[in-house]
N, C-alpha and C. Protein backbone atom coordinates (compact mmCIF):
# COMPACT_ATOMS: atom_id res chain seq x y z
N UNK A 1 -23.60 9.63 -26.56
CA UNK A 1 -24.66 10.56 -26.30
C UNK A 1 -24.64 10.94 -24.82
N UNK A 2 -24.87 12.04 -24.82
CA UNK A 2 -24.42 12.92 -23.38
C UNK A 2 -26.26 12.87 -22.60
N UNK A 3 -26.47 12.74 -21.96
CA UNK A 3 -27.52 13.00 -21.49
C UNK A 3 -28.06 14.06 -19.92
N UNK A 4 -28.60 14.94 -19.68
CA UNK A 4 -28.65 15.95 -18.73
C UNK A 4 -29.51 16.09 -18.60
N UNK A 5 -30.25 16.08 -17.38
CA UNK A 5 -31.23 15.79 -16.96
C UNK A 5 -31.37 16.89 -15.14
N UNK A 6 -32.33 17.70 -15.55
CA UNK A 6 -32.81 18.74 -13.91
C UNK A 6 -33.94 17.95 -12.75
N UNK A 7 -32.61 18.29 -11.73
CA UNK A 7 -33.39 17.58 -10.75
C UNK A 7 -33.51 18.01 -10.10
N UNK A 8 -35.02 18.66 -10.20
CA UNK A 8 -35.77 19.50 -8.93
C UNK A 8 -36.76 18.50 -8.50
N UNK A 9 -37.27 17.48 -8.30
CA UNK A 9 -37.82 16.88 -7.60
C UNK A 9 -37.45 16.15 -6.47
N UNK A 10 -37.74 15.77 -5.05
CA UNK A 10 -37.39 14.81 -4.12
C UNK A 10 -37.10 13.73 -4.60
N UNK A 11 -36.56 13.13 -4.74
CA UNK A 11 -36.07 11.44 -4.68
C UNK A 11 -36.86 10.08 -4.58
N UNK A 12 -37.43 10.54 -3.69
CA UNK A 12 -38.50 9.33 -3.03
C UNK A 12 -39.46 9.50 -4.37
N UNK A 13 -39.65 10.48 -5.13
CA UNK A 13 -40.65 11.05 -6.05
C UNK A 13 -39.87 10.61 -7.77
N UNK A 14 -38.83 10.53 -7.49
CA UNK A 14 -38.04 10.44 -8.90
C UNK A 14 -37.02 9.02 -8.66
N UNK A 15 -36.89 8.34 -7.76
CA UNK A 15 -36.48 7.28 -7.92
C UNK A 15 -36.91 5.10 -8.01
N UNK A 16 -35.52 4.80 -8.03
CA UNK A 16 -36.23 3.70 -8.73
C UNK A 16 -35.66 2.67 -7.96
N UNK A 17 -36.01 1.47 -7.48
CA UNK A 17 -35.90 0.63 -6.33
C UNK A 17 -34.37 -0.08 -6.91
N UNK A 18 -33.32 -0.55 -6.15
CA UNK A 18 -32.42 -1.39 -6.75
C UNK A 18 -31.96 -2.05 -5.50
N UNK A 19 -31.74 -3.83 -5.72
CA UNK A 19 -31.75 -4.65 -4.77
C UNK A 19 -30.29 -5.35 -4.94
N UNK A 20 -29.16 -5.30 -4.71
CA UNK A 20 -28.24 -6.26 -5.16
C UNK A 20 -27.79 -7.07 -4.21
N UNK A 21 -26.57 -7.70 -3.92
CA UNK A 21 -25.76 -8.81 -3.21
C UNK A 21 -27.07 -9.56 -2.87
N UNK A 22 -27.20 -10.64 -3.94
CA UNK A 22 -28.25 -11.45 -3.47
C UNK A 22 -29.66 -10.72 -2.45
N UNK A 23 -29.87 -9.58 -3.40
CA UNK A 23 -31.10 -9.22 -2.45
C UNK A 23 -31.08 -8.25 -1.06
N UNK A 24 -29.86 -8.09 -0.31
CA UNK A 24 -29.08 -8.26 1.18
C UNK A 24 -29.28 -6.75 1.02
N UNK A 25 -28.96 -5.89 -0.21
CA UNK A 25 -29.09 -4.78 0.14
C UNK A 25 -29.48 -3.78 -0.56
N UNK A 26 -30.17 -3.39 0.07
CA UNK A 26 -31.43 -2.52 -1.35
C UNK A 26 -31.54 -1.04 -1.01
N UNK A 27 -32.07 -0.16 -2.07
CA UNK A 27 -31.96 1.04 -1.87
C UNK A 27 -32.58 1.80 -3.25
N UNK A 28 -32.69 2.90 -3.10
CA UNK A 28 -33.55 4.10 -4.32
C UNK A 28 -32.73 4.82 -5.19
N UNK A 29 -32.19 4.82 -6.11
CA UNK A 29 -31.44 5.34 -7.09
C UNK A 29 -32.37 6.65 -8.01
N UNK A 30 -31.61 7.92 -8.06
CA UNK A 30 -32.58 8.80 -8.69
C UNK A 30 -32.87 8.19 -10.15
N UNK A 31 -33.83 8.53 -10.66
CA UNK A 31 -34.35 7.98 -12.06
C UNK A 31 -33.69 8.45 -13.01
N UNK A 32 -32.91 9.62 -12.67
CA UNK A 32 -32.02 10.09 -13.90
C UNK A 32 -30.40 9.50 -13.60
N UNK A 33 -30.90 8.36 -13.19
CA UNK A 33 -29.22 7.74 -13.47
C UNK A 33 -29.14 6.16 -14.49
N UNK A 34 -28.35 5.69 -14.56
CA UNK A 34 -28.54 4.93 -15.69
C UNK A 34 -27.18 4.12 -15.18
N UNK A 35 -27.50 2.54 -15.81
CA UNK A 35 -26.45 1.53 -15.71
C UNK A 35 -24.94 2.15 -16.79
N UNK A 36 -23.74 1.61 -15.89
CA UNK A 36 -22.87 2.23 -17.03
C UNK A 36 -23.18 0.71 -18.27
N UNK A 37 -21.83 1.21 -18.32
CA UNK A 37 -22.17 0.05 -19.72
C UNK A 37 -21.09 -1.43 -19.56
N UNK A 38 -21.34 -2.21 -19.74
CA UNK A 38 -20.74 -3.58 -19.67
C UNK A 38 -19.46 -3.85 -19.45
N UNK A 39 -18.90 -3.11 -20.71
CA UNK A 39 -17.33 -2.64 -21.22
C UNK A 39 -16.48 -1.94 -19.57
N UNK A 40 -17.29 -1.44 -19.12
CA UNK A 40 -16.81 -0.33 -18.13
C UNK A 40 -16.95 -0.89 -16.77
N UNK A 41 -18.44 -1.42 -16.32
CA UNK A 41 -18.36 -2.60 -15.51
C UNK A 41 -17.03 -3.67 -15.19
N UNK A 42 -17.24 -4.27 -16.11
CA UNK A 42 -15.60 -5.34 -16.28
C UNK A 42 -14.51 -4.71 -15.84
N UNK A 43 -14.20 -3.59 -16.70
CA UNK A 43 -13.20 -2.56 -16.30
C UNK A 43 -13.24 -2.44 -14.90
N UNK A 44 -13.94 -2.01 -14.55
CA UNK A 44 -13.83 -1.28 -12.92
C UNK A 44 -14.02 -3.14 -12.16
N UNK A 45 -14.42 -3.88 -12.22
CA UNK A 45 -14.74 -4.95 -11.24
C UNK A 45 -13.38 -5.83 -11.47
N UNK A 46 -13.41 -5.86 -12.77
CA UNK A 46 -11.21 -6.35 -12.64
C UNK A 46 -10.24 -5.04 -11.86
N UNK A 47 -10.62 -4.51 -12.12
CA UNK A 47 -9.52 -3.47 -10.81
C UNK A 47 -9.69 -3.35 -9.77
N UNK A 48 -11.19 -3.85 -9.36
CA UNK A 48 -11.53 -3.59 -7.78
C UNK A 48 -12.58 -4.39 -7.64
N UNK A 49 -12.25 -5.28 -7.36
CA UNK A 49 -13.50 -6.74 -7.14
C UNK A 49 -14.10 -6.23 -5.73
N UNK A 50 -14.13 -5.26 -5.01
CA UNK A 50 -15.21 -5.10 -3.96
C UNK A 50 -16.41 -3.74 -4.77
N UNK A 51 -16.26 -3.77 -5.55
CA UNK A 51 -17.44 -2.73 -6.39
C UNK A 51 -18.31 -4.10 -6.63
N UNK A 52 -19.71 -3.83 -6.31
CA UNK A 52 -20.59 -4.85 -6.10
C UNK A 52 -21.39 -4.34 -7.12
N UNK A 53 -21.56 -2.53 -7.84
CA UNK A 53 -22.47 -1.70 -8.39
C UNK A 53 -22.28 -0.56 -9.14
N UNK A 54 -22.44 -0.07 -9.82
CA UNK A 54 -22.05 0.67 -10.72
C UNK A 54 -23.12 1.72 -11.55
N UNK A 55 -23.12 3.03 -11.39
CA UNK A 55 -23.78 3.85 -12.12
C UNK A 55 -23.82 4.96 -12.65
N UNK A 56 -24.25 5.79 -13.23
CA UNK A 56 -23.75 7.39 -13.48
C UNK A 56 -25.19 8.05 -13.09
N UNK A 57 -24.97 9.23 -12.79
CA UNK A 57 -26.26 9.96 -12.18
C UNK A 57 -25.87 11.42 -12.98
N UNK A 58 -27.03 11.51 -13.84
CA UNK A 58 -26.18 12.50 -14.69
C UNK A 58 -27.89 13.46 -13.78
N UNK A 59 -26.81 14.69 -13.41
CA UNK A 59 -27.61 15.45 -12.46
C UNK A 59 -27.33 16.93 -13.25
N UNK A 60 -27.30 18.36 -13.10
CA UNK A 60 -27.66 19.32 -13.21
C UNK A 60 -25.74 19.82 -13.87
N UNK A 61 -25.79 19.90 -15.47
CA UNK A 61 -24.39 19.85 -16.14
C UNK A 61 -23.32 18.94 -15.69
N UNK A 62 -24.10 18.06 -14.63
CA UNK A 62 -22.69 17.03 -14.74
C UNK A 62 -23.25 15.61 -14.90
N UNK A 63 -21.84 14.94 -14.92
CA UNK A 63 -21.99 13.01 -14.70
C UNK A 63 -21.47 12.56 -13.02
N UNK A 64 -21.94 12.27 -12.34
CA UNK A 64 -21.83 11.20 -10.99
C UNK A 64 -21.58 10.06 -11.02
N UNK A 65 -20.49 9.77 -11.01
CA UNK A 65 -20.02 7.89 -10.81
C UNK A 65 -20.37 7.82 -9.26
N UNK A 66 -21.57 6.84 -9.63
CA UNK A 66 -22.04 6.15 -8.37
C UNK A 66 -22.00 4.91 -8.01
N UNK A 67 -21.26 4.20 -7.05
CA UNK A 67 -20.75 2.88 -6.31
C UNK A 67 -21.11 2.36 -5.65
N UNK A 68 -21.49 0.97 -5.54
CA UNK A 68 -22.16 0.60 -4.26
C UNK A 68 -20.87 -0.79 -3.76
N UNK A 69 -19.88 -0.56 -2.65
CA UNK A 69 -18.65 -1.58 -2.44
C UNK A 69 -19.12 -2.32 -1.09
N UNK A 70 -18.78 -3.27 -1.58
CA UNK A 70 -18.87 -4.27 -0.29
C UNK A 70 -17.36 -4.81 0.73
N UNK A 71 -17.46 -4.48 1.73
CA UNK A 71 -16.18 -5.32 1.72
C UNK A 71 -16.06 -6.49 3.05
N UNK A 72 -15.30 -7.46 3.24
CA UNK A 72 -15.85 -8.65 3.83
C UNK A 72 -14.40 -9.00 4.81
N UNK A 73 -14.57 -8.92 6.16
CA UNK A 73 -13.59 -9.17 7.21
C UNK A 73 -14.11 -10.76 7.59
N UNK A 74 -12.63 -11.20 8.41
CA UNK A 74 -12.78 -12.55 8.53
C UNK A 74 -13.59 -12.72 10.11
N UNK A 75 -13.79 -11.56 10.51
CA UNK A 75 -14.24 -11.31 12.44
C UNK A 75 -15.60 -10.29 11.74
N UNK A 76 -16.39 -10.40 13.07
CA UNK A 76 -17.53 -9.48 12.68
C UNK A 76 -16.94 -8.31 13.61
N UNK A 77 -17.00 -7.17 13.51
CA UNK A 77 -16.77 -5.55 14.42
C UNK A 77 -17.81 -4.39 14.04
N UNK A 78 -17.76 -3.67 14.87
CA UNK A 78 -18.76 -3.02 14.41
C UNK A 78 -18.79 -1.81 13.99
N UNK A 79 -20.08 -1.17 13.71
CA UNK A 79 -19.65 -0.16 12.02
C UNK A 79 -18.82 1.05 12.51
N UNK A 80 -18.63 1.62 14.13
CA UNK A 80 -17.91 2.28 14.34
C UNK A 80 -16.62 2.16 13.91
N UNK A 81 -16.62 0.75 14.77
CA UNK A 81 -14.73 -0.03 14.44
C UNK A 81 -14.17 0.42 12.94
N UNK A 82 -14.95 -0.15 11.89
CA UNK A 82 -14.98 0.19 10.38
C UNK A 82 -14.97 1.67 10.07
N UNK A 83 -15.44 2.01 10.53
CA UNK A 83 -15.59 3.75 10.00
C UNK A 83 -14.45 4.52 10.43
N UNK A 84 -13.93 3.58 12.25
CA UNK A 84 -12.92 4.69 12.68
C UNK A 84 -11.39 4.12 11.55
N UNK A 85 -11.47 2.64 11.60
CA UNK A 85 -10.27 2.31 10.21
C UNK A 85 -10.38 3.00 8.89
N UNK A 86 -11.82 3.04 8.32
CA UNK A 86 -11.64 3.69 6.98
C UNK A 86 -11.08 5.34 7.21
N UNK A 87 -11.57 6.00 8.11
CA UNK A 87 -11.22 7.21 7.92
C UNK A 87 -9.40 7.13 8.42
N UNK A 88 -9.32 6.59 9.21
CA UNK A 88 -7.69 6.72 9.56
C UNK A 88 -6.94 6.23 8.33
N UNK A 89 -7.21 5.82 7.94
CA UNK A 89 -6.16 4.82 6.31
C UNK A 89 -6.60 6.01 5.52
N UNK A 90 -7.41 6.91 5.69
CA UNK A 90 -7.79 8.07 3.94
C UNK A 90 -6.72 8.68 3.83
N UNK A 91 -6.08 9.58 4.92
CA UNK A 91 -5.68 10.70 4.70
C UNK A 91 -4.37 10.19 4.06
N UNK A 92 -3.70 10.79 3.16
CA UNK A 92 -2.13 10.18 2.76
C UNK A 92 -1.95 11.17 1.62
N UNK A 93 -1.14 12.15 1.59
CA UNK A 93 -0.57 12.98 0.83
C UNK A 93 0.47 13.04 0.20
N UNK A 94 0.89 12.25 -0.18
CA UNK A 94 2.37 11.27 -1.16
C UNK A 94 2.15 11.32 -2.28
N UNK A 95 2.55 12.77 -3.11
CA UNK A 95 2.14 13.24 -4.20
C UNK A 95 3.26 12.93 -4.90
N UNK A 96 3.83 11.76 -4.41
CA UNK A 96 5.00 11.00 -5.46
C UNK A 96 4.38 9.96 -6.20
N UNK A 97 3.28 9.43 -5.30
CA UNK A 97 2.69 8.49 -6.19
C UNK A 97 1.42 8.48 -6.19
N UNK A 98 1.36 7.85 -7.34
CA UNK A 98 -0.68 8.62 -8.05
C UNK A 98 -1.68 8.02 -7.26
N UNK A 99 -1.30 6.68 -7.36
CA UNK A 99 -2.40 5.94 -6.38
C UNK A 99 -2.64 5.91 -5.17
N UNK A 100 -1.59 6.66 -4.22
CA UNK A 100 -1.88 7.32 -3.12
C UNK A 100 -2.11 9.18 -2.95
N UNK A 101 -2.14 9.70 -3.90
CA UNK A 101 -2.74 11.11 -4.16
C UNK A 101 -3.84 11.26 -3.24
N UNK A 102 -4.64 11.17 -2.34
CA UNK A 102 -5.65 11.88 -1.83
C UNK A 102 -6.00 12.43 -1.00
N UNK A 103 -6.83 12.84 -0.45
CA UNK A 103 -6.89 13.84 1.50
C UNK A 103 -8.01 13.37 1.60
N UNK A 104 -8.20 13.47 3.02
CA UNK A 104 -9.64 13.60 3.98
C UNK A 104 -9.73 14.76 4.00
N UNK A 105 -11.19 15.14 3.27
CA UNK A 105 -11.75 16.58 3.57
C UNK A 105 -12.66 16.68 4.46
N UNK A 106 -13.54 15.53 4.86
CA UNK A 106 -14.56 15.93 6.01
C UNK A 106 -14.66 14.28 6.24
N UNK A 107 -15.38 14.57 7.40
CA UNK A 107 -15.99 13.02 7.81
C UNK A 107 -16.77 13.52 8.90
N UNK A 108 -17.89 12.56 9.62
CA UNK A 108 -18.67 12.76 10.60
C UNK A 108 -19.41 11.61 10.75
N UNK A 109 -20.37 11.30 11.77
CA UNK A 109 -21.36 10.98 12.32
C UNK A 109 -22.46 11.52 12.60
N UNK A 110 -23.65 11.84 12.21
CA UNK A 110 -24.88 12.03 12.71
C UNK A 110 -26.04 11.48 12.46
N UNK A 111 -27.34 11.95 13.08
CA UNK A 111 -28.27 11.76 12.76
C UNK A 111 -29.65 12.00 11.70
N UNK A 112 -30.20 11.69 11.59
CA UNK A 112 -30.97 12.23 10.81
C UNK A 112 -32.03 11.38 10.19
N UNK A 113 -33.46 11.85 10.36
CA UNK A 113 -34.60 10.81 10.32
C UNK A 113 -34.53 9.67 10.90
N UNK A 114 -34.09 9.95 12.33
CA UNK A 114 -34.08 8.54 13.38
C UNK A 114 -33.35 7.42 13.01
N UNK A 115 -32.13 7.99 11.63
CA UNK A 115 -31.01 7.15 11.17
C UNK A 115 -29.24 7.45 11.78
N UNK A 116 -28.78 6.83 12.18
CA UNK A 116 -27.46 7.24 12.41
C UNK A 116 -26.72 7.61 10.61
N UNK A 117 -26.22 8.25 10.57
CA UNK A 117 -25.51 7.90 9.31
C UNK A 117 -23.62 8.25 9.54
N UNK A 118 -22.41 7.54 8.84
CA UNK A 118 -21.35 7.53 8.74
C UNK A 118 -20.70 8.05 7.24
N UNK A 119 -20.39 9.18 7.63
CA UNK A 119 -19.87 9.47 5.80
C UNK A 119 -18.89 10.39 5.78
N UNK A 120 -17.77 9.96 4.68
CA UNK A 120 -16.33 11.03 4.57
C UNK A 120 -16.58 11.50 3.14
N UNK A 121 -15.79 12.45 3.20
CA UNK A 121 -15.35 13.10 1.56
C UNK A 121 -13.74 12.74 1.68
N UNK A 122 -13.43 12.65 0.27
CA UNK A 122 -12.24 12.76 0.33
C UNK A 122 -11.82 13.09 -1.06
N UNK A 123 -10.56 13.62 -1.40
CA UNK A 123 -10.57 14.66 -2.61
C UNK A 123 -9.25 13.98 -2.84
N UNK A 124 -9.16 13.47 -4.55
CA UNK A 124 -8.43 12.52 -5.57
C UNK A 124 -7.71 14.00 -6.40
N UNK A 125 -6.72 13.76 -6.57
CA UNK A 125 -5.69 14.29 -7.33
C UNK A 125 -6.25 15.84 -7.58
N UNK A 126 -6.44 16.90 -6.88
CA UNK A 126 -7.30 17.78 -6.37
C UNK A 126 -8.09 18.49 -7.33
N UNK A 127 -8.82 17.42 -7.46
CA UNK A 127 -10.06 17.64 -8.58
C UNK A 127 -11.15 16.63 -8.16
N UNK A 128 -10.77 15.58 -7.97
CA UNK A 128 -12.27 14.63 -7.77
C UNK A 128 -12.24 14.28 -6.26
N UNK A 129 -13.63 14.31 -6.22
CA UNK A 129 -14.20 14.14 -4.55
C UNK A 129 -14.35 13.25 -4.42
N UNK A 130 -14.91 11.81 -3.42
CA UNK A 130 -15.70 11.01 -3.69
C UNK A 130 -16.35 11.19 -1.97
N UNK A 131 -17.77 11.45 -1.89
CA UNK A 131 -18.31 11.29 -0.90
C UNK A 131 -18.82 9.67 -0.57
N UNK A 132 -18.28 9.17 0.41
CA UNK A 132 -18.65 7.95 1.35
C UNK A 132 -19.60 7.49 2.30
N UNK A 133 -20.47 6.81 1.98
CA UNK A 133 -21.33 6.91 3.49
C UNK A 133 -21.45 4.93 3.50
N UNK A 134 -21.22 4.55 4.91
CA UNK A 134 -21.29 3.49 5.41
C UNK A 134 -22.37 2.69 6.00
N UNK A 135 -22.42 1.03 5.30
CA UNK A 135 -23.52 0.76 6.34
C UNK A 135 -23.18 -0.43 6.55
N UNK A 136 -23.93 -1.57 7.27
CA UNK A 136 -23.92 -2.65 8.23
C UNK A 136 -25.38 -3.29 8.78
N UNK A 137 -25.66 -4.50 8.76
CA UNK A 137 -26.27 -5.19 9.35
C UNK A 137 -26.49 -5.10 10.79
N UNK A 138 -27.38 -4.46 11.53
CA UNK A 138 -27.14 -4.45 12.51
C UNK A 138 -26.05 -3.55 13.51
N UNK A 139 -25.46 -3.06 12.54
CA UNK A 139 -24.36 -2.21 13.32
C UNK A 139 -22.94 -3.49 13.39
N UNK A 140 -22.87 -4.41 13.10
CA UNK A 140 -21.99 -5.07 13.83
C UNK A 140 -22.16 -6.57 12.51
N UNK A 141 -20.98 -6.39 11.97
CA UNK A 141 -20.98 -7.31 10.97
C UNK A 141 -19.56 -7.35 10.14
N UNK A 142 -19.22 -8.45 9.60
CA UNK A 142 -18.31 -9.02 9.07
C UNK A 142 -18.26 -8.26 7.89
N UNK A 143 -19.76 -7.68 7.16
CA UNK A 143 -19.86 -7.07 5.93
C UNK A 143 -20.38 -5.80 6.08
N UNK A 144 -19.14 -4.91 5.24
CA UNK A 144 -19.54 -3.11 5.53
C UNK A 144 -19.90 -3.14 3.84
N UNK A 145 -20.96 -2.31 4.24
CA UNK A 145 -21.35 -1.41 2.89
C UNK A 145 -20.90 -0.07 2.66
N UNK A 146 -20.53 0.37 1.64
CA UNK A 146 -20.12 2.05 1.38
C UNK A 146 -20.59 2.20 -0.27
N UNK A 147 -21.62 3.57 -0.07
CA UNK A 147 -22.27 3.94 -1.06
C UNK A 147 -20.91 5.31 -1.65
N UNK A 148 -21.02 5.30 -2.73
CA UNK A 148 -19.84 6.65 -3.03
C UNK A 148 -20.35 7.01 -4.39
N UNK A 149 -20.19 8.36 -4.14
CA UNK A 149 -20.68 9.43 -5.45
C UNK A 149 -19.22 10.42 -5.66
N UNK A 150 -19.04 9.95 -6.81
CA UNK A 150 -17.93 11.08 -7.50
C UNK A 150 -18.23 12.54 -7.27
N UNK A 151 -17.48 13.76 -7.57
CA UNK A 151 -18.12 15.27 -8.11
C UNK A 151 -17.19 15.86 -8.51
N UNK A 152 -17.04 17.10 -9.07
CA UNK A 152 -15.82 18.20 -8.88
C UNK A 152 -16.27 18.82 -8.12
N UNK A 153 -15.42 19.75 -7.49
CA UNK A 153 -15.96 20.98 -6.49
C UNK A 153 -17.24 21.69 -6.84
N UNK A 154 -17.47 22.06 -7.31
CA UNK A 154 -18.60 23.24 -8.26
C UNK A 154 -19.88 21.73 -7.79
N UNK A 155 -19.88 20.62 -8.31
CA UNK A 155 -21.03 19.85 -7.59
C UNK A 155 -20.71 19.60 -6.51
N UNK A 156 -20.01 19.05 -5.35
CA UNK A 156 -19.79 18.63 -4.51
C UNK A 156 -21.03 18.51 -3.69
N UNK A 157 -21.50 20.28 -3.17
CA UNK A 157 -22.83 19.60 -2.53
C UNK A 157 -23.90 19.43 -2.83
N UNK A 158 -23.75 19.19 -4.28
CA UNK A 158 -25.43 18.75 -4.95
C UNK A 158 -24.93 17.54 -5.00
N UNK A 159 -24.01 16.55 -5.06
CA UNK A 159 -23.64 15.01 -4.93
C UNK A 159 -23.80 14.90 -3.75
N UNK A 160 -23.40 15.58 -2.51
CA UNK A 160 -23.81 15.33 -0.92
C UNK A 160 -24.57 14.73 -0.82
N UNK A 161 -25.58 16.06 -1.22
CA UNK A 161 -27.25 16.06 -1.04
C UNK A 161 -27.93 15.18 -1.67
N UNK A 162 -27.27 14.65 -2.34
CA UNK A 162 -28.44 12.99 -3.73
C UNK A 162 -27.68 12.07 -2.98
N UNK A 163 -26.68 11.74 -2.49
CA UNK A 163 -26.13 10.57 -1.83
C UNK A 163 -26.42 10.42 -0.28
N UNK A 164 -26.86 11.44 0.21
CA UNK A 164 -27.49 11.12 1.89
C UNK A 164 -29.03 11.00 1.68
N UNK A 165 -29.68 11.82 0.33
CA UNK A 165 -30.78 10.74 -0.40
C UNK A 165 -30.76 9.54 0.04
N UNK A 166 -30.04 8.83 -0.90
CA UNK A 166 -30.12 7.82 -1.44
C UNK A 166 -29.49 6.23 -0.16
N UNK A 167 -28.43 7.53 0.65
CA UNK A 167 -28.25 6.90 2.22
C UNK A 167 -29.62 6.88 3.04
N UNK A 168 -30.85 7.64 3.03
CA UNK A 168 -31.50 7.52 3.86
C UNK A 168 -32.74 6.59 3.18
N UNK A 169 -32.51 6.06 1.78
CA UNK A 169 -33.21 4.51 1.49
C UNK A 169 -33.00 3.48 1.39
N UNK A 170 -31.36 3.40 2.12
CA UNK A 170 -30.69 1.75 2.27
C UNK A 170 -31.32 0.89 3.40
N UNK A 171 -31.56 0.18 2.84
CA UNK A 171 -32.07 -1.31 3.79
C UNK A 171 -31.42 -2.62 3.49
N UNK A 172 -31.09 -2.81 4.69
CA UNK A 172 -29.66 -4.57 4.78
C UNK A 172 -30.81 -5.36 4.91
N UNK A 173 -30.75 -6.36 4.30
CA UNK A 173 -32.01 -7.82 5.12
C UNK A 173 -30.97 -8.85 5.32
């Protein structure tokens, strides 16, 4: 069953609290998204044991695979350090092999609601996007967070726009 759901309301107004890694990091998920399913979970956490989260955000004719990854260095550095490595390792255009298929389409730094925020796009076998946005304890930690929302082009910036949402209700404890 397909489900579609219009989202003209703010976020803060249509979403729903979710707390994971032991509590450590919490945040607002729009209400029209939904747990995937068990089967698919497993799937994705045996292929990539830093997916901590898992969801679909079925928004305006589409589905959003939404991620919440953790990942864990043996030194603490800080979220610049992390952000300037993740974006340098994206770009790789080696359309010989699948699992390196992708580009850096944007990345930046700014501000916004007295938040710094860190976030790339980057575009999978030139059809799927996945927008990135980064976070950290303090700025300076052993453990980076990265929130990521799937799209095709045609959504791209209605996934932006629900994922710097949903970036501007993350809280580390």
């Amino acid at each position: 069953m397909i489900i579609v759901v219009s989202c003209n309301k703010n976020i803060t107004e249509n979403a729903k609290l979710i707390s994971i890694d032991n509590n450590k990091f919490e945040f607002e998920l729009p209400k029209y998204s939904r747990d995937i399913t068990e089967e698919f979970k497993s799937t994705t956490h045996e292929t990539n044991d830093i997916i901590i989260f898992t969801a679909l955000c079925d928004t305006i004719n589409e589905r959003n695979l939404f991620l919440v990854s953790k990942y864990i260095e043996d030194y603490k550095w800080t979220i610049d350090e992390a952000f300037a490595v993740s974006v340098e390792t994206s770009t790789n255009n080696n359309l010989g092999n699948l699992l390196d298929n992708f580009q850096l389409v944007d990345y930046k730094t700014y501000e916004l609601q007295g938040k710094t925020f860190r976030y790339k796009i980057s575009k999978h076998y030139n059809s799927v996007y996945s927008i990135m946005f980064y976070f950290m304890k303090n700025d300076y930690s052993n453990e980076l967070y990265e929130i990521k929302m799937t799209a095709d082009k045609k959504g791209l910036s209605r996934a932006l726009y629900l994922t710097e949402k949903v970036a501007l209700s993350v809280k580390i404890k």
